[in-house]
C-alpha atoms as a PDB file:
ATOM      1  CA  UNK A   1     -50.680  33.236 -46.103  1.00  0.00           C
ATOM      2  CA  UNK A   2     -49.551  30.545 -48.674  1.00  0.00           C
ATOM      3  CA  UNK A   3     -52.037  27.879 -48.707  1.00  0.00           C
ATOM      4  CA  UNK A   4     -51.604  25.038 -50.916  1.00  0.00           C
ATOM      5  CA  UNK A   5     -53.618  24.206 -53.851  1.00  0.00           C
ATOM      6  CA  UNK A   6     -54.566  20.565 -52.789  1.00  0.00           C
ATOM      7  CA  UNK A   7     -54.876  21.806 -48.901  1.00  0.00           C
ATOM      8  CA  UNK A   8     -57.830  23.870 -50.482  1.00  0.00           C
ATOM      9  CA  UNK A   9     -59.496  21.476 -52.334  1.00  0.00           C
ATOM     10  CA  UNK A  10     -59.168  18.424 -49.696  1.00  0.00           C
ATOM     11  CA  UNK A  11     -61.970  16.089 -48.289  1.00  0.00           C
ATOM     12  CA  UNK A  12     -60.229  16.889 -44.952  1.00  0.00           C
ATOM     13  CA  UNK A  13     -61.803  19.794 -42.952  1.00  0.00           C
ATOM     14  CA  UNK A  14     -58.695  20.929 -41.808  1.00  0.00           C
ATOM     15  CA  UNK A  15     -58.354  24.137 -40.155  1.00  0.00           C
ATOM     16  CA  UNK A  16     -55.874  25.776 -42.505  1.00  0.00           C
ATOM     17  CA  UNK A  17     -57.644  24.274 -45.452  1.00  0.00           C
ATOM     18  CA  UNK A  18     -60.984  25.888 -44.111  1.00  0.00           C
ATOM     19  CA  UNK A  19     -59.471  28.692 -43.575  1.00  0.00           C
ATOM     20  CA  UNK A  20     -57.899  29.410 -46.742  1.00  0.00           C
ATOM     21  CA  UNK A  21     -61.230  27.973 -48.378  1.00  0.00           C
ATOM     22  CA  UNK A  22     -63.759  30.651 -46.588  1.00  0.00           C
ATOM     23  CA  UNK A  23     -61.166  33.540 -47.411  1.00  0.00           C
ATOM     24  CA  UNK A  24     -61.078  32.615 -51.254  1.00  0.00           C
ATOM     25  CA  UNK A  25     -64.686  32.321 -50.490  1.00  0.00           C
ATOM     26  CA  UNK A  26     -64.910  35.964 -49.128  1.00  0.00           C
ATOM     27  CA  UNK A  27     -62.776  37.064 -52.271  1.00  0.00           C
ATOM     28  CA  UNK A  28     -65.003  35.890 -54.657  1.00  0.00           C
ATOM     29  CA  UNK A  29     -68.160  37.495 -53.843  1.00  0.00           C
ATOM     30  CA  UNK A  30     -66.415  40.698 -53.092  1.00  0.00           C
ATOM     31  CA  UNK A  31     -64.853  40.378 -56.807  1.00  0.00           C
ATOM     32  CA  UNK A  32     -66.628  38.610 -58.656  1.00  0.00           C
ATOM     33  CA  UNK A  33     -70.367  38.478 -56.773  1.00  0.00           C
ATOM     34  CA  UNK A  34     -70.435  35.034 -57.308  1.00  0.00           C
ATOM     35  CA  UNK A  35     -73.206  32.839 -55.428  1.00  0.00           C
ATOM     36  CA  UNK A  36     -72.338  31.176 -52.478  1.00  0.00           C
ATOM     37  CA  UNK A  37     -73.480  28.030 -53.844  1.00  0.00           C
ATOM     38  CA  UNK A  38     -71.326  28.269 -56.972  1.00  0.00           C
ATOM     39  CA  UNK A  39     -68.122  28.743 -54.564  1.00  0.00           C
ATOM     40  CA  UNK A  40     -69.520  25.688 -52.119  1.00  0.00           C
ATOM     41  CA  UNK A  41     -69.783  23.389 -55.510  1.00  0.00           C
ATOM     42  CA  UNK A  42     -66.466  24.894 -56.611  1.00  0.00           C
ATOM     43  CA  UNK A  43     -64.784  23.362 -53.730  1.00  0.00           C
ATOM     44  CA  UNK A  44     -67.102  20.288 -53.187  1.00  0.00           C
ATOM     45  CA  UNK A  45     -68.718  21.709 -49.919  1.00  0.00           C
ATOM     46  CA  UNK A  46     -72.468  22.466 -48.837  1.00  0.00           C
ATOM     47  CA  UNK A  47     -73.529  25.673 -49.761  1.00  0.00           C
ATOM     48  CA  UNK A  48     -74.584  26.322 -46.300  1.00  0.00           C
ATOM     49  CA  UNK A  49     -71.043  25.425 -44.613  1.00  0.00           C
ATOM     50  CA  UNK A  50     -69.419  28.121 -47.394  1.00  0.00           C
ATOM     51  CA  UNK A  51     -72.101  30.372 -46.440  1.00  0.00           C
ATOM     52  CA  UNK A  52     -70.791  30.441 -42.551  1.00  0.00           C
ATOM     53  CA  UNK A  53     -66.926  30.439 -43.388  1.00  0.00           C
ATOM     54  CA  UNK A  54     -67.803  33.620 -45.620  1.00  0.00           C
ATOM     55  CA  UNK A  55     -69.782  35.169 -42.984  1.00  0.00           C
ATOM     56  CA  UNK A  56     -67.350  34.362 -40.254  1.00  0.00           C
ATOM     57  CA  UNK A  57     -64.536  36.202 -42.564  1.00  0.00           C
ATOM     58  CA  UNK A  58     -66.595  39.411 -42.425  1.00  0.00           C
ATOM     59  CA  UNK A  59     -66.958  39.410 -38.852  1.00  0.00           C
ATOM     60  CA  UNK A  60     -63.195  38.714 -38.632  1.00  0.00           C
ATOM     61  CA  UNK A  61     -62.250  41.350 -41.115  1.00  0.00           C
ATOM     62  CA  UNK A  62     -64.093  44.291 -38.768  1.00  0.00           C
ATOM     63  CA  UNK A  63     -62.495  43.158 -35.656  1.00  0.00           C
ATOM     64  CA  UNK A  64     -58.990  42.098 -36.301  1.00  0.00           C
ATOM     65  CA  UNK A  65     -56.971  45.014 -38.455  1.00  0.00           C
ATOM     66  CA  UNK A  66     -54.404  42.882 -39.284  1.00  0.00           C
ATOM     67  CA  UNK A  67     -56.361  40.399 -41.312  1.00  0.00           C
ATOM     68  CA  UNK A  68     -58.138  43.455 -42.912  1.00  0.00           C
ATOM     69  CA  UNK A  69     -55.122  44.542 -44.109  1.00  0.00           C
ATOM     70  CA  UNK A  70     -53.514  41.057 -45.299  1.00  0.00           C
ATOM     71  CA  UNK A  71     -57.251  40.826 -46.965  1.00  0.00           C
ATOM     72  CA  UNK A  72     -57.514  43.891 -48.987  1.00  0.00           C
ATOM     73  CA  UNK A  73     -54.187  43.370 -49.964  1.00  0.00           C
ATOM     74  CA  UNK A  74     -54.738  39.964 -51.758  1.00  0.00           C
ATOM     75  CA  UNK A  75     -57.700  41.791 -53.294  1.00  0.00           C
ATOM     76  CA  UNK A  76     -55.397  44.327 -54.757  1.00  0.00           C
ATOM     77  CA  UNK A  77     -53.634  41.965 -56.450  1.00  0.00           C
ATOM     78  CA  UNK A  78     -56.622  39.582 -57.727  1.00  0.00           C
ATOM     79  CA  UNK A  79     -58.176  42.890 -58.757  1.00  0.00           C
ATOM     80  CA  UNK A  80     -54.927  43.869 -60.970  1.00  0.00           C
ATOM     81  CA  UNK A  81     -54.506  40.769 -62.259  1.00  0.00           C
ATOM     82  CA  UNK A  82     -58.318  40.882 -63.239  1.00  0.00           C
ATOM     83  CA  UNK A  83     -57.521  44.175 -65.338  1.00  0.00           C
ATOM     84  CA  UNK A  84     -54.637  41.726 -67.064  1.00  0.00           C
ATOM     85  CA  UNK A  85     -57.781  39.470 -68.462  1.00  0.00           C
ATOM     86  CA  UNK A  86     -57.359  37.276 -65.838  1.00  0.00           C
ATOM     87  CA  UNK A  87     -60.311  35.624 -64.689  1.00  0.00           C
ATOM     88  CA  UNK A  88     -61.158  34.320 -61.416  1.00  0.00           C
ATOM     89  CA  UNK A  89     -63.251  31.752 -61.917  1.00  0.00           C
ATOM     90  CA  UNK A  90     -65.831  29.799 -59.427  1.00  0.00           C
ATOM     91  CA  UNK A  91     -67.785  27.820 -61.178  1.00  0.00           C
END
């Protein structure tokens, strides 16, 4: 799932640009508990349109095993990384 840097940050809305957008989204408050709104400003969206993508992740993540999987695994590695003193930052 290698989404490009400037695909995530785009005006465009994009579907694979959304996509990638609401799973960093997801990522971040399960790591880091940032605020939704933090995340939307992070990425120049509403805080109410990050709100849905990251909602619509967790409803995707209990029905569809594969995406679980591909999920928890990026999560893994941001999580070792984080014990490395890297930081993932939102703001």
């Amino acid at each position: 799932m290698a989404i490009g840097r400037n695909r995530m940050y785009s005006l465009s809305r994009d579907r694979i640009g959304a996509y990638g957008r609401a799973i960093v989204g997801y990522l971040a408050r399960k790591l880091t508990g940032a605020l939704v709104k933090d995340i939307a400003r992070h990425f120049g969206r509403e805080p109410m349109t990050m709100s849905e993508a990251v909602t619509k992740v967790e409803t995707l993540v209990e029905k569809d095993v594969e995406l679980a999987r591909r999920i928890e695994h990026m999560n893994n590695v941001l999580a070792a990384r984080g014990k490395k003193k890297y930081l993932i930052t939102v703001a």
